[in-house]
Protein backbone atom coordinates (compact mmCIF):
# COMPACT_ATOMS: atom_id res chain seq x y z
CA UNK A 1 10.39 -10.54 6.54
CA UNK A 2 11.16 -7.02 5.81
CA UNK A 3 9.57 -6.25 9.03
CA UNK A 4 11.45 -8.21 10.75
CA UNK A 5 14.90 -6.80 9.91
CA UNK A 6 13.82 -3.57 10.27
CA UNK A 7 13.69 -4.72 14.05
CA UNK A 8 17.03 -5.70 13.48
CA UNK A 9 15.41 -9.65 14.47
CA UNK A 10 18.05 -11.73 11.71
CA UNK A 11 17.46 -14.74 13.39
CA UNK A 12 13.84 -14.81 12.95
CA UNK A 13 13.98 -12.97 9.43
CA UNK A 14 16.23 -16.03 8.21
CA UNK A 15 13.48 -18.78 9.71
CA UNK A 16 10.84 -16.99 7.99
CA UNK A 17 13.03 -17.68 4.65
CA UNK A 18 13.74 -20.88 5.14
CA UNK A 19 10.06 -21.32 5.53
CA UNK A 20 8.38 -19.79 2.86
CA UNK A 21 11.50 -19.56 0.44
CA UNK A 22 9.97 -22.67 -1.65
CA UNK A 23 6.71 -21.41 -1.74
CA UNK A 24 7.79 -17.92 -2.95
CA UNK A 25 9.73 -19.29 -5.60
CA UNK A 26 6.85 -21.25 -7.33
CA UNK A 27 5.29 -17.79 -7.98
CA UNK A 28 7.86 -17.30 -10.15
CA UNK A 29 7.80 -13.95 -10.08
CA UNK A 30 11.72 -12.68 -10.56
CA UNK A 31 11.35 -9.36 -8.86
CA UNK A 32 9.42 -10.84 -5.24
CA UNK A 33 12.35 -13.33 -5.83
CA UNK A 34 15.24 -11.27 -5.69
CA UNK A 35 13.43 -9.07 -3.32
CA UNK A 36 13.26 -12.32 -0.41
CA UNK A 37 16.72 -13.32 -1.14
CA UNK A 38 18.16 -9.68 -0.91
CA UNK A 39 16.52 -9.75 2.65
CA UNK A 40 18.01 -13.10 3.64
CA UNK A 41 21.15 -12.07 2.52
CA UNK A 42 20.99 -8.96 4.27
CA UNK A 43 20.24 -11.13 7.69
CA UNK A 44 23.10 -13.47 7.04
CA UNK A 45 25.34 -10.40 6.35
CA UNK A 46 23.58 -8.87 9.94
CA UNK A 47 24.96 -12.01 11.59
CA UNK A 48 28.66 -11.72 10.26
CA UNK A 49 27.94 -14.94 7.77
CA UNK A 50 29.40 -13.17 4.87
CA UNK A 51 30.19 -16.09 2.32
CA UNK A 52 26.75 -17.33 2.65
CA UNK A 53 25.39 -13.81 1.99
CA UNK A 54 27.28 -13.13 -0.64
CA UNK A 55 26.14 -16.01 -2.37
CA UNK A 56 22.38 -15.07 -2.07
CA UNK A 57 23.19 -11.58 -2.65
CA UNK A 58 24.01 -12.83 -5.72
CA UNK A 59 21.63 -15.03 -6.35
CA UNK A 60 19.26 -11.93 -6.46
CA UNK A 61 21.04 -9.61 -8.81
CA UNK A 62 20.81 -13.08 -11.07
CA UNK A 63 16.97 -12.71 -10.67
CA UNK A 64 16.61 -9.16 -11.41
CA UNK A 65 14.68 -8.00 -14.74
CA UNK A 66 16.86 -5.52 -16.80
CA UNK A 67 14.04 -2.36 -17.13
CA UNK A 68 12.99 -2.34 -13.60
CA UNK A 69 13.08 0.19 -10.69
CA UNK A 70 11.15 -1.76 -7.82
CA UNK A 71 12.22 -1.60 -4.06
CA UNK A 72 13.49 -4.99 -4.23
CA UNK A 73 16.38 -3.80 -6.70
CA UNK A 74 17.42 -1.25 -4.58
CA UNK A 75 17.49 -3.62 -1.27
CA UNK A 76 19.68 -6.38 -3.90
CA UNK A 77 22.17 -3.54 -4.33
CA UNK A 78 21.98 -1.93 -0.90
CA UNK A 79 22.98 -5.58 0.45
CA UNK A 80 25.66 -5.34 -2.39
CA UNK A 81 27.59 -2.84 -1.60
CA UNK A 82 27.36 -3.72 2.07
CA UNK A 83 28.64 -7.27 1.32
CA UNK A 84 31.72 -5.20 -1.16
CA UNK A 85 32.30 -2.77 1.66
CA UNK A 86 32.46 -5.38 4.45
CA UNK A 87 34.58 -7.63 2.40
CA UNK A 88 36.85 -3.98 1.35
CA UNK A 89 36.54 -4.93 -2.27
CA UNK A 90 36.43 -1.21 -3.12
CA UNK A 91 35.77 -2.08 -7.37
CA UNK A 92 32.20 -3.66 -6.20
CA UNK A 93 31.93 -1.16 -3.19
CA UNK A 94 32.18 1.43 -5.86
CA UNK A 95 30.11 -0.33 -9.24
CA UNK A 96 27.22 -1.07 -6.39
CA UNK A 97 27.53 2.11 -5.02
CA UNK A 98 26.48 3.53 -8.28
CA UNK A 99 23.75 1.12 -9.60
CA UNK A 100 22.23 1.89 -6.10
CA UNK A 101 21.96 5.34 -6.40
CA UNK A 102 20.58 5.35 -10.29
CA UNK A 103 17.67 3.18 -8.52
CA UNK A 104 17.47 5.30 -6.08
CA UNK A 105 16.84 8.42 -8.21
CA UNK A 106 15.02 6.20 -10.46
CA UNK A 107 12.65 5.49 -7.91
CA UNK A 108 12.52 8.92 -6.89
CA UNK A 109 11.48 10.52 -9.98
CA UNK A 110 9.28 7.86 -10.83
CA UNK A 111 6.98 8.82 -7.11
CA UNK A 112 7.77 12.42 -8.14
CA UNK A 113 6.28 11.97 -11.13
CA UNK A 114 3.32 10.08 -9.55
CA UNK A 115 2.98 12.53 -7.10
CA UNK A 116 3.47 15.83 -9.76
CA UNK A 117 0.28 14.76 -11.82
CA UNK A 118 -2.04 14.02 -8.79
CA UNK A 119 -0.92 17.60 -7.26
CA UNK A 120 -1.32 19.15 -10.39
CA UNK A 121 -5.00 18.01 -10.96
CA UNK A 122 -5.91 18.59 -7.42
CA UNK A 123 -4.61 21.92 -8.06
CA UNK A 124 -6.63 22.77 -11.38
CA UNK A 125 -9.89 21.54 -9.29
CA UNK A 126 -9.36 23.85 -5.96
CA UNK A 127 -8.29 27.34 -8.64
CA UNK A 128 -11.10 26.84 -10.48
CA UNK A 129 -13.37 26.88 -7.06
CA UNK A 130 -11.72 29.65 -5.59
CA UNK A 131 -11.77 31.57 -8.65
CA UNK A 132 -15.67 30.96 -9.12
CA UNK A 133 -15.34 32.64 -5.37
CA UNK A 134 -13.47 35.53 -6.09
CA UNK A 135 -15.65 35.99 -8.89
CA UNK A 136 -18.87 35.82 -6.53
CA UNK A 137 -17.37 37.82 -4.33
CA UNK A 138 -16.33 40.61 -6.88
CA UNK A 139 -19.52 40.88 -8.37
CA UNK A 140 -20.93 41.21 -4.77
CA UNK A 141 -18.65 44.05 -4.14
CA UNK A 142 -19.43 45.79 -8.08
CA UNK A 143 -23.20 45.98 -6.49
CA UNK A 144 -22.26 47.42 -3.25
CA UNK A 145 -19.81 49.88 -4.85
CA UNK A 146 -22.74 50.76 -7.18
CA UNK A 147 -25.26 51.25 -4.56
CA UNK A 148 -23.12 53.47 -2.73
CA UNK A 149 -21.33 55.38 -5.06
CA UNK A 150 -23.35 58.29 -4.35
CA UNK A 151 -23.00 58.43 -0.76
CA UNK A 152 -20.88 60.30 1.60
CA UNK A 153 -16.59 59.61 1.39
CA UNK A 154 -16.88 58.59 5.47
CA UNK A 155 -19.80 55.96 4.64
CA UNK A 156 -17.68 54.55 1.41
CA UNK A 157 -14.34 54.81 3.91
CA UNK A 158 -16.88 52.41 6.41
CA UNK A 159 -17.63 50.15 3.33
CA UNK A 160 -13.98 49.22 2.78
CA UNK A 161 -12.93 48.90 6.01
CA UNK A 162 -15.89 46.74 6.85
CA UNK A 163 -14.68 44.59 3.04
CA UNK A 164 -11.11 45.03 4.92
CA UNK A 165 -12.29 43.28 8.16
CA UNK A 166 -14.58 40.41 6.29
CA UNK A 167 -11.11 39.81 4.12
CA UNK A 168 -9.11 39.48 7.00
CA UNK A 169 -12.12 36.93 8.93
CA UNK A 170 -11.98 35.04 5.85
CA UNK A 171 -8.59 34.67 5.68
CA UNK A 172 -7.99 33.63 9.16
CA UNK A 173 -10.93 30.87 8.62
CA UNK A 174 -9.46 29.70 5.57
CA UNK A 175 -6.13 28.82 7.26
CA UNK A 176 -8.02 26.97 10.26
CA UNK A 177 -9.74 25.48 7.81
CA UNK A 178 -6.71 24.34 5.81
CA UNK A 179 -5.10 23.52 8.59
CA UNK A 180 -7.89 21.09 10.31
CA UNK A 181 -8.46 19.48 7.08
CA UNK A 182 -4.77 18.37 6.94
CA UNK A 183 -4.58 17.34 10.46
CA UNK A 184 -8.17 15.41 10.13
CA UNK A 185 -6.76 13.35 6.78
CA UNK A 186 -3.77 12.35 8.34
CA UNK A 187 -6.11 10.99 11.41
CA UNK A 188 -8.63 9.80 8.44
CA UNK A 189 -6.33 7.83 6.34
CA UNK A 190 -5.50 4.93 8.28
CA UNK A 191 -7.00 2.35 10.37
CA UNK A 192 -6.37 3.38 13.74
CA UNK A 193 -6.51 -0.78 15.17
CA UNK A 194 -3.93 -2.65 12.03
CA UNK A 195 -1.79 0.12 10.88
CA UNK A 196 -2.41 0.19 7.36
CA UNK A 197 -5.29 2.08 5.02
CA UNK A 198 -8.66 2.24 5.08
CA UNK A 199 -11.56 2.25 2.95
CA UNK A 200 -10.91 5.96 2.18
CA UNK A 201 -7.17 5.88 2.02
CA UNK A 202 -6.93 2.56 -0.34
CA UNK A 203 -9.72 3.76 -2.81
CA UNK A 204 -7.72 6.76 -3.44
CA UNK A 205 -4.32 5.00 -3.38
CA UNK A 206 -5.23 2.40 -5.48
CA UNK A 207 -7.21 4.60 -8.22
CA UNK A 208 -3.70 6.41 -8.88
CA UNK A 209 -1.98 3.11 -9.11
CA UNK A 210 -4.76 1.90 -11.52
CA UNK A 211 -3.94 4.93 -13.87
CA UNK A 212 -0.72 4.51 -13.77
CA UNK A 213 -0.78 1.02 -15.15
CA UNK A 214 -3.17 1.79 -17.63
CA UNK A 215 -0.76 4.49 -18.79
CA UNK A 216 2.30 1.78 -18.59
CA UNK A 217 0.17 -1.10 -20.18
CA UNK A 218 0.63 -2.86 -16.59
CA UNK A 219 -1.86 -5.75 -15.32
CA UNK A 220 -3.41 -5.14 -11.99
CA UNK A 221 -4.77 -7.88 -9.73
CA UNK A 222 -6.51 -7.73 -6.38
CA UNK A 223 -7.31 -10.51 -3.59
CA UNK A 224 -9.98 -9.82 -1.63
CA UNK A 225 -10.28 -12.20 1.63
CA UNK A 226 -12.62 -12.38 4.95
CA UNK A 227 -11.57 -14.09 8.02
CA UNK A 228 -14.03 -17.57 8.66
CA UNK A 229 -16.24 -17.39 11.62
CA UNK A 230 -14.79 -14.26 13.04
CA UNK A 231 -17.94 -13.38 15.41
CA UNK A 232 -17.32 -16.84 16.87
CA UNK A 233 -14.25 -15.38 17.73
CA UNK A 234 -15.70 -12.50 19.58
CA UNK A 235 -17.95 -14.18 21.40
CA UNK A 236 -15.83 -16.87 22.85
CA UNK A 237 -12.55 -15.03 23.70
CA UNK A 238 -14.40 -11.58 23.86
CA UNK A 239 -13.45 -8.30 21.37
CA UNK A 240 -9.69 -8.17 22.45
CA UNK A 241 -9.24 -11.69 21.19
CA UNK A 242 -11.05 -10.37 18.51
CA UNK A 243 -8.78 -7.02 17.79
CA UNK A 244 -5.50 -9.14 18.38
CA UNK A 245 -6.78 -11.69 15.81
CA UNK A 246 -6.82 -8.60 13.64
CA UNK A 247 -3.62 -7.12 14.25
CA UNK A 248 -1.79 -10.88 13.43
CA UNK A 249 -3.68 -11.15 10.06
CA UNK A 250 -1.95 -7.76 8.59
CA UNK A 251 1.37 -8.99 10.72
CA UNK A 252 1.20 -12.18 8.71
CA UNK A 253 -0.12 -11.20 5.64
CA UNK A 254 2.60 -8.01 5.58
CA UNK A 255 5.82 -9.97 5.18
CA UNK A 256 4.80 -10.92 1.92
CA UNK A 257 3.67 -8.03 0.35
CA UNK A 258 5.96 -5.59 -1.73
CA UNK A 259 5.96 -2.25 -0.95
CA UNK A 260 4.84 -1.23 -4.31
CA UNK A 261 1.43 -2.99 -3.21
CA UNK A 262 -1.68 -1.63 -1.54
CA UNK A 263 -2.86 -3.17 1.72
CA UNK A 264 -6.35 -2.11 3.40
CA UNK A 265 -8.74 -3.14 5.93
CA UNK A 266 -12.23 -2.18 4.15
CA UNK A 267 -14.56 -3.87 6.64
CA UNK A 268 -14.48 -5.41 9.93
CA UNK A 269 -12.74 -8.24 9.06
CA UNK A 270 -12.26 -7.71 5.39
CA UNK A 271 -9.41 -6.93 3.66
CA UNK A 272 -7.91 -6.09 0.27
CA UNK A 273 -4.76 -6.68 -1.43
CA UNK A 274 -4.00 -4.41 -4.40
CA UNK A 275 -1.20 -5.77 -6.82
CA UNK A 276 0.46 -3.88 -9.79
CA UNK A 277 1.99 -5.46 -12.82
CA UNK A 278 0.71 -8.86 -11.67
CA UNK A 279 -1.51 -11.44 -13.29
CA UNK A 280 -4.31 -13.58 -11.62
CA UNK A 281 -2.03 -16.83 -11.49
CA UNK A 282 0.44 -14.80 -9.39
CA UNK A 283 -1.93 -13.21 -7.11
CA UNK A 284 -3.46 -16.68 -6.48
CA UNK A 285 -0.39 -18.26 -5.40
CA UNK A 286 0.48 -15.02 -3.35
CA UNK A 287 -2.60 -15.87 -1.71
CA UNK A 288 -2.24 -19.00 -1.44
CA UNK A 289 0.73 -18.23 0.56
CA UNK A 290 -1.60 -15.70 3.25
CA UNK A 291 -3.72 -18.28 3.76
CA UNK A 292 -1.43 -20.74 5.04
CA UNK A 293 0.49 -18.44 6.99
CA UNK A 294 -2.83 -17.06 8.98
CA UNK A 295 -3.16 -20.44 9.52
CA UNK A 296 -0.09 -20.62 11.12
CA UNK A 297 -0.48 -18.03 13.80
CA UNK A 298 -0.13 -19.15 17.08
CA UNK A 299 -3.02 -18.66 19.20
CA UNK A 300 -1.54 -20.87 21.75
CA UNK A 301 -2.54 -17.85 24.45
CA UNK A 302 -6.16 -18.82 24.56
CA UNK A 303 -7.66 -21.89 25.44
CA UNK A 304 -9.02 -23.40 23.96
CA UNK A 305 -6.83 -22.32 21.08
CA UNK A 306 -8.66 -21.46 17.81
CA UNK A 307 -7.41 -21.42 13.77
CA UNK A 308 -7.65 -18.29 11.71
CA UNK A 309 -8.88 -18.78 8.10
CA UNK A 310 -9.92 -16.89 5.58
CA UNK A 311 -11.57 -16.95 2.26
CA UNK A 312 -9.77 -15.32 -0.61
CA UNK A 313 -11.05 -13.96 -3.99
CA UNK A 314 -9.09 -13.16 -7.39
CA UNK A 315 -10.12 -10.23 -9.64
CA UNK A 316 -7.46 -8.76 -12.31
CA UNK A 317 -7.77 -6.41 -15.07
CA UNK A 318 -8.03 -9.15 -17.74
CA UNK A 319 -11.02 -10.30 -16.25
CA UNK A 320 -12.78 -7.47 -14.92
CA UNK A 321 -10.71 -4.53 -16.48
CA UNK A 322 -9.05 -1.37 -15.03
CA UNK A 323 -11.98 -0.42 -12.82
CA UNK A 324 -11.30 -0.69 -9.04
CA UNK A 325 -15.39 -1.27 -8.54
CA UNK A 326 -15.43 -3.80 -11.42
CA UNK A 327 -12.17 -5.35 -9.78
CA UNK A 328 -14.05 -5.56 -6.40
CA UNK A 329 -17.29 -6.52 -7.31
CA UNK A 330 -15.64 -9.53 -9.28
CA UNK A 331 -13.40 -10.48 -6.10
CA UNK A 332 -16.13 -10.19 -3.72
CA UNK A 333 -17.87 -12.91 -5.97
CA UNK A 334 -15.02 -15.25 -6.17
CA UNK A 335 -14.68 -14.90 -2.19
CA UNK A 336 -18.53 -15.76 -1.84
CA UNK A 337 -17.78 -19.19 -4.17
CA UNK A 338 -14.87 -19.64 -1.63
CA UNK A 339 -17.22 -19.19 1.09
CA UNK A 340 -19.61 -21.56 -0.58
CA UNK A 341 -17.34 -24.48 -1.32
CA UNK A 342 -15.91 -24.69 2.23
CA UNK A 343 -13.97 -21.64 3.43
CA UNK A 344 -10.41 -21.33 4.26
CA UNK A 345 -9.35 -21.35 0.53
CA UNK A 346 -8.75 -19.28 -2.80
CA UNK A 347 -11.07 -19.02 -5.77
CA UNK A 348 -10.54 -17.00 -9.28
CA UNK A 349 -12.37 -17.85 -11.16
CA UNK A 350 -9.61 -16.57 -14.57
CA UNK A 351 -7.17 -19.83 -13.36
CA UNK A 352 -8.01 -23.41 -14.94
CA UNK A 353 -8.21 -24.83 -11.09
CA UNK A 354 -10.78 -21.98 -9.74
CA UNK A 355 -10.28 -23.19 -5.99
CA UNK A 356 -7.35 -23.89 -3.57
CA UNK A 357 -7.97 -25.00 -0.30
CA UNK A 358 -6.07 -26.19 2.60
């Protein structure tokens, strides 16, 4: 849904509401709430309905929790003071106004915070190697300057301006070497086919997020799925069926993810959901909502035309604790039960009803 404003596509953002409002609401999560009415309201308010946003505009400050600084706060108030500035009542334009921006810088020092500690213990790792190499490399010099201390003043001036030159080649291959290694991780991080992160890129992401909910006594829940009888899809409609089938699952599946969340494609038709300050029942019924709407993808373009399930498995810190293998490992079990009892369905194995299927 978010997706779909940013395309400026109101029309299709409100459908996709009206569709999977009722479903989202059962979660009963408040902040995913106020998050999917803030958008609606923001596509009414994109198509000049103004009464109609204002009332769900509303309806989502209602929903918001009192402590928290998620994205979906900041898009309630950004649709605020939109709705106070388009209606010129200047008290709201100016009280929204306000609680925007403390999000805003709430947010921001929040990531910068985040983003402080992981540079910070990247740093202490790298100066401790290249101080173990200066060292090397001073102690290699000591011995050279010891050998040749009683030689002539024009073969020690040919010793430090050959140390000169080998300071100035490692310098210059440092920097290309610096500067490849950023250009390769940007390349590296994502999945070059869906858009979103890899193996690599989520196990590092989601590690930091891990921490940080330890640290704020956050749960953590993760849905691992795997599309049913992919290779049949191959095979029939040939790899670019195949690759498009891909590219609608993480289409699908993104609309109802937050942002805070961490999406990744960790196999070839694999993928893993990570979810912060969420409990199992939540991620099953988030889930539950994935699976229905990759069932829903139109495939009308081939013929014959095929479905697109997947098999979906629940992990979360209660069960498995604040270990992203641990978390994985139980997942990937809970998807092979799925797989065993039928496919196209979720299984956690933490919720009294263990399955839901289709």
């Amino acid at each position: 849904m978010f997706y779909l404003l940013e395309q400026q596509q109101a029309a299709a953002a409100l459908a996709f509401y009206r569709q999977y409002y009722s479903q989202v609401e059962q979660i009963n999560y408040p902040i995913l709430t106020a998050g999917f009415n803030a958008a609606a309201a923001e596509a009414l308010l994109q198509q000049g309905e103004l009464a109609a946003a204002s009332e769900l505009a509303q309806r989502a400050e209602q929903s918001l929790p009192g402590d928290r600084n998620d994205p979906a706060v900041l898009s309630t108030y950004r649709v605020l003071t939109l709705l106070a500035q388009a209606e010129r009542n200047f008290d709201n334009l100016l009280r929204y106004s306000e609680k925007r921006r403390d999000t805003e810088l709430a947010i921001a020092r929040e990531k910068a915070s985040q983003q402080l500690a992981y540079q910070l213990a990247s740093g202490e790792a790298r100066l401790k190697e290249q101080r173990i190499q200066l060292l090397d490399k001073d102690n290699e010099l000591l011995t050279l300057e010891r050998n040749l201390y009683q030689q002539q003043a024009e073969n020690r001036y040919l010793l430090l301006l050959l140390i000169g030159s080998l300071s100035l080649i490692l310098g210059l291959l440092t920097y290309r070497g610096l500067t490849r290694s950023k250009r390769y991780r940007k390349m590296a991080e994502f999945d070059q086919l869906t858009g979103i992160s890899n193996r690599y890129h989520f196990t590092e992401q989601a590690q930091r997020e891990i921490a940080h909910c330890i640290r704020a006594k956050r749960p953590v829940a993760l849905i691992l799925f795997d599309l049913d009888h992919f290779k049949n899809i191959n095979d029939r409609f040939g790899h670019a069926a195949g690759d498009w089938t891909l590219q609608q699952v993480v289409l699908s599946c993104r609309n109802f993810i937050r942002h805070s969340d961490i999406f990744g494609r960790i196999g070839g038709e694999e993928f893993v959901i990570l979810l912060t300050d969420c409990t199992a029942e939540q991620a099953v019924m988030l889930a539950d909502i994935c699976r229905t709407a990759l069932a829903d993808i139109d495939t009308s373009g081939y013929q014959p035309k095929f479905k697109v399930t997947a098999s979906f498995g629940i992990s979360d810190s209660e069960q498995a604790g604040y270990d992203l293998s641990a978390l994985l490992a139980a997942a990937d079990a809970a998807m092979y039960q799925a797989k065993q009892q039928g496919r196209n369905q979720v299984y956690c194995p933490a919720t009294a009803d263990g399955a839901r299927a289709c």
